[in-house]
Protein backbone atom coordinates (compact mmCIF):
# COMPACT_ATOMS: atom_id res chain seq x y z
CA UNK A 1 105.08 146.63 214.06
CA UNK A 2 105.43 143.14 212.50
CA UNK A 3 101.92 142.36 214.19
CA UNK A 4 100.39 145.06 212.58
CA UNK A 5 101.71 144.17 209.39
CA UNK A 6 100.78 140.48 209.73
CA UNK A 7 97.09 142.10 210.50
CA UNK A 8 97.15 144.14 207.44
CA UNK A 9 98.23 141.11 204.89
CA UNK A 10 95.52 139.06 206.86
CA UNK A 11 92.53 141.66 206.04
CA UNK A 12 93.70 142.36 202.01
CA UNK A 13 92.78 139.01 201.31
CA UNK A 14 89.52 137.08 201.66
CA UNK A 15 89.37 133.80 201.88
CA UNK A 16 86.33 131.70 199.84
CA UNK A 17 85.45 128.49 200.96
CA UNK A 18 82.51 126.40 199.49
CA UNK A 19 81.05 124.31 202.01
CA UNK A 20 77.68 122.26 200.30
CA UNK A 21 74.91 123.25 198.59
CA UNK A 22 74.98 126.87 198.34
CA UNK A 23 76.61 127.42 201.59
CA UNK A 24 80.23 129.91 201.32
CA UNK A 25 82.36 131.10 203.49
CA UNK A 26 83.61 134.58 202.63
CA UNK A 27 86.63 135.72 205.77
CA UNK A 28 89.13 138.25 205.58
CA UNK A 29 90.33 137.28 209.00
CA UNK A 30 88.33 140.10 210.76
CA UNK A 31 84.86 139.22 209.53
CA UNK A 32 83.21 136.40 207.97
CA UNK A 33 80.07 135.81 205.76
CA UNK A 34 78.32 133.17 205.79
CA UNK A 35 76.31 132.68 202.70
CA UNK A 36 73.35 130.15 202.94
CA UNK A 37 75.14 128.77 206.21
CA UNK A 38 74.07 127.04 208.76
CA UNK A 39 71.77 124.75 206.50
CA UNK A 40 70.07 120.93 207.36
CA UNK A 41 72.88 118.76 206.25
CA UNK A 42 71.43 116.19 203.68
CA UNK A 43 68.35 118.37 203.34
CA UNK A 44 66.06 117.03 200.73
CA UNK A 45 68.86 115.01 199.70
CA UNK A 46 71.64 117.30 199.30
CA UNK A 47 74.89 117.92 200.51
CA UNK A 48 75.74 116.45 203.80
CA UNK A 49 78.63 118.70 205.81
CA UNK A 50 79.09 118.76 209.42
CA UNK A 51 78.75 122.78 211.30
CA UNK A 52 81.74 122.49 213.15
CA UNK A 53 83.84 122.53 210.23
CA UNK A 54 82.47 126.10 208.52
CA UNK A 55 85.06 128.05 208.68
CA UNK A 56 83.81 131.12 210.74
CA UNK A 57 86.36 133.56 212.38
CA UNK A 58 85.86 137.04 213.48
CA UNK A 59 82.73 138.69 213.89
CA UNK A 60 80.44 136.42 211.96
CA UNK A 61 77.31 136.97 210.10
CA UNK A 62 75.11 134.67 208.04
CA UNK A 63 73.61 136.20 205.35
CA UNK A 64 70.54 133.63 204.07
CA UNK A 65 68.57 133.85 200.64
CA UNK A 66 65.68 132.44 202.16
CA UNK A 67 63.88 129.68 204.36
CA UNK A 68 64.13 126.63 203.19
CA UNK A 69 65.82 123.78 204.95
CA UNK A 70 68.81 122.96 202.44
CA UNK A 71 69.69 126.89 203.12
CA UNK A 72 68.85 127.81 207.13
CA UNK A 73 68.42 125.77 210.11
CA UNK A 74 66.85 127.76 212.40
CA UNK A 75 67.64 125.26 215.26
CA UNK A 76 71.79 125.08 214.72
CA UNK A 77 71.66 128.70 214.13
CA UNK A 78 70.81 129.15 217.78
CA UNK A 79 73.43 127.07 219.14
CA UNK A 80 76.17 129.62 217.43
CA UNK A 81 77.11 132.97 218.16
CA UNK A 82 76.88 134.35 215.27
CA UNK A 83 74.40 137.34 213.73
CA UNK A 84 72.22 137.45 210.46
CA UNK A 85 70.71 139.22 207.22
CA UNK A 86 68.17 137.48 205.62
CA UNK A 87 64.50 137.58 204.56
CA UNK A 88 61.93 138.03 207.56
CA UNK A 89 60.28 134.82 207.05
CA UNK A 90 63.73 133.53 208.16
CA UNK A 91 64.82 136.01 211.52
CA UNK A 92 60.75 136.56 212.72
CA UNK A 93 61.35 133.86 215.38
CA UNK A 94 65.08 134.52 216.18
CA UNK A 95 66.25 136.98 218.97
CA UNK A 96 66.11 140.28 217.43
CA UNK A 97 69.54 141.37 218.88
CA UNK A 98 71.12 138.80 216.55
CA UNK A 99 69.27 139.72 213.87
CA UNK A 100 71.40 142.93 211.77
CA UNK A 101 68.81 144.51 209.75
CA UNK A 102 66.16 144.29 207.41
CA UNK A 103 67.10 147.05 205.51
CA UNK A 104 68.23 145.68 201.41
CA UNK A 105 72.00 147.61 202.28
CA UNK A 106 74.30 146.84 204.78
CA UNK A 107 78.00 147.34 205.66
CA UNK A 108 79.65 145.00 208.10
CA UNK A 109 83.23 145.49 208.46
CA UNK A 110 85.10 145.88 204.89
CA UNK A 111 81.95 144.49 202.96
CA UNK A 112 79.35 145.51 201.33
CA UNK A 113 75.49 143.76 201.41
CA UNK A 114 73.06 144.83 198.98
CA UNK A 115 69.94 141.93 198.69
CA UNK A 116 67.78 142.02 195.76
CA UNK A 117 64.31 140.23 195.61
CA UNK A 118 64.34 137.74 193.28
CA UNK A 119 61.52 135.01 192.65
CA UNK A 120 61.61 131.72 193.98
CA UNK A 121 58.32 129.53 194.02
CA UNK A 122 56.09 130.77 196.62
CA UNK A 123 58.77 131.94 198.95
CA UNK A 124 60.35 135.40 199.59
CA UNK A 125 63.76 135.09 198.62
CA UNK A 126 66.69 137.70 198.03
CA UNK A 127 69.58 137.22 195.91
CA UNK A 128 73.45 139.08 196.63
CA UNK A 129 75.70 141.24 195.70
CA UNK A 130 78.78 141.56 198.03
CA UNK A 131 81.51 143.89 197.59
CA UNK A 132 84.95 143.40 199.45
CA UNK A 133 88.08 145.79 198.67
CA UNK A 134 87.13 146.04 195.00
CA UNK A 135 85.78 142.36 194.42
CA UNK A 136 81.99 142.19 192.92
CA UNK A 137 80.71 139.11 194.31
CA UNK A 138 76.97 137.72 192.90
CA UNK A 139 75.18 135.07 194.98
CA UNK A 140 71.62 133.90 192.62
CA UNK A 141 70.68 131.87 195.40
CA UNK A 142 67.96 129.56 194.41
CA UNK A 143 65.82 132.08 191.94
CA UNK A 144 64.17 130.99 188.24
CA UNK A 145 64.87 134.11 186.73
CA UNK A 146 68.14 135.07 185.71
CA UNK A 147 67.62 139.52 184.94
CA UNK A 148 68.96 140.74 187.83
CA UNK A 149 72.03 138.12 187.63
CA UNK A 150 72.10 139.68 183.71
CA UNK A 151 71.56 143.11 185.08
CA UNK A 152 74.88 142.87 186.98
CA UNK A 153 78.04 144.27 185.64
CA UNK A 154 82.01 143.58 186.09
CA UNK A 155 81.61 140.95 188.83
CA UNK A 156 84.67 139.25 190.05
CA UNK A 157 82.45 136.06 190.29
CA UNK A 158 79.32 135.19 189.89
CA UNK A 159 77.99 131.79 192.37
CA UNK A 160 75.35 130.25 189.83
CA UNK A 161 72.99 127.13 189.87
CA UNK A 162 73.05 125.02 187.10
CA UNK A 163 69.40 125.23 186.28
CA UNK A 164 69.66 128.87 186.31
CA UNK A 165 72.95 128.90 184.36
CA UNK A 166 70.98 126.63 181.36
CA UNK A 167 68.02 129.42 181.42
CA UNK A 168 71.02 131.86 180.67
CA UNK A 169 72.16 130.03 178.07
CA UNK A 170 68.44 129.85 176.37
CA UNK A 171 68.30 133.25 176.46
CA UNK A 172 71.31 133.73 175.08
CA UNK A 173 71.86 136.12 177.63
CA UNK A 174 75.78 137.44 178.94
CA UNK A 175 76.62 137.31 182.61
CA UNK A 176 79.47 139.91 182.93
CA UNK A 177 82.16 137.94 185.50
CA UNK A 178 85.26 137.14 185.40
CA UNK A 179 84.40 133.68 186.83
CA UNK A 180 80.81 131.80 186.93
CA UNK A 181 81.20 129.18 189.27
CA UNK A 182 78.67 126.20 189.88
CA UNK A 183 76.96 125.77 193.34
CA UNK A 184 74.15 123.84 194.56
CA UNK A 185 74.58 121.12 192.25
CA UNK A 186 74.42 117.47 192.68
CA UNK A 187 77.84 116.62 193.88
CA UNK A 188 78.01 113.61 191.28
CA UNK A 189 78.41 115.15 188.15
CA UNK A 190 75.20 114.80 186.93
CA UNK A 191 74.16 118.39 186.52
CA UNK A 192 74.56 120.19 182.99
CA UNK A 193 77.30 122.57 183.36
CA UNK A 194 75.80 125.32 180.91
CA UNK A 195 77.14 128.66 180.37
CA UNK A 196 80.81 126.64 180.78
CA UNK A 197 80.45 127.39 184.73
CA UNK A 198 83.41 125.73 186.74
CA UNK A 199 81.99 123.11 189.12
CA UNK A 200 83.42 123.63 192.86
CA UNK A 201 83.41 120.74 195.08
CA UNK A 202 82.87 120.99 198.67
CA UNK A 203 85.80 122.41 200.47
CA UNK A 204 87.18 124.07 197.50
CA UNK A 205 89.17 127.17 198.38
CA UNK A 206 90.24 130.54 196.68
CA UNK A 207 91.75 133.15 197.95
CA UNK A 208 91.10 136.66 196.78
CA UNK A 209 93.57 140.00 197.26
CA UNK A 210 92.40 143.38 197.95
CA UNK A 211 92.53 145.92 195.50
């Protein structure tokens, strides 16, 4: 009984973990997403981080906007056992069994996956909504164009750029979450925090109850 119990107060909550660039960790104990994870460390200059330390527990999944190398490396993907969502252009060369689905929905354990395509240069690339026990959870990935962030309503959070955030705020547009959090910045400050987004630093933590 007091197993089971400890099992049920591990699942209600979901721990968030923001490991570089726009690389999170979403685990309820049972499953774990990995957003943008595993990506090049230092990757056109970005955020350095070192794979061992994602915190991945659970069946794991990696659920990747799209190719590029400060998002997915192909190469440190196949040295984990872990599964993926994600744009063709990024699972065409990977072994199909690990590869989920294609399709823009999916359920894996208590969350819900719904990719949107969004531009991005010449690239196809999807943004994210995922839904956990009554949390509304936006990922923009690296898109220009902020509609489908705008088109979103009562998110829990929304995981922003900064450059995408500022094309917001020229718009004068609304993005309907309770918290707009900064990713993929910088790391030194240096990035315009428009739109009043909260800046998380690598290894920043929250944790989130069920509903």
């Amino acid at each position: 009984m007091v197993f089971l119990l400890l099992l049920f107060f591990q699942e209600s909550q979901l721990k968030i973990t923001f490991v570089g660039n726009n690389g999170v960790s979403l685990s309820d104990g049972e499953t774990t997403l990995l957003v943008d994870l595993p990506y090049q460390s230092g990757a056109y200059g970005l955020m350095n981080y070192h794979s061992e330390t994602i915190p991945a527990k659970g069946e794991v999944v990696c659920v990747i906007t799209h190719e590029h190398e400060d998002h997915f490396d192909p190469e440190l993907f196949k040295t984990k056992n872990w599964q993926i969502l994600g744009p063709a252009e990024v699972t065409v060369h990977l072994d199909p069994n690990r590869v989920i689905s294609r399709e823009p929905k999916n359920k894996v354990g208590a969350f819900s996956i719904t990719g949107f395509n969004t531009p991005h240069g010449k690239v196809f690339h999807l943004s994210y909504l995922i839904e956990w026990r009554g949390h509304n959870l936006y990922f923009t990935g690296d898109t220009e164009d902020p509609q489908m962030l705008l088109d979103q309503s009562e998110l829990s959070i929304a995981f922003i750029t900064p450059w995408l955030a500022c094309e917001v705020e020229q718009r004068k547009g609304i993005v309907k979450a309770q918290r707009k959090l900064m990713i993929h910045h910088m790391g030194d400050g240096s990035d315009e925090a428009c739109l009043g987004l909260e800046i998380w630093r690598q290894g920043d933590e929250m944790i989130l109850e069920g509903k």
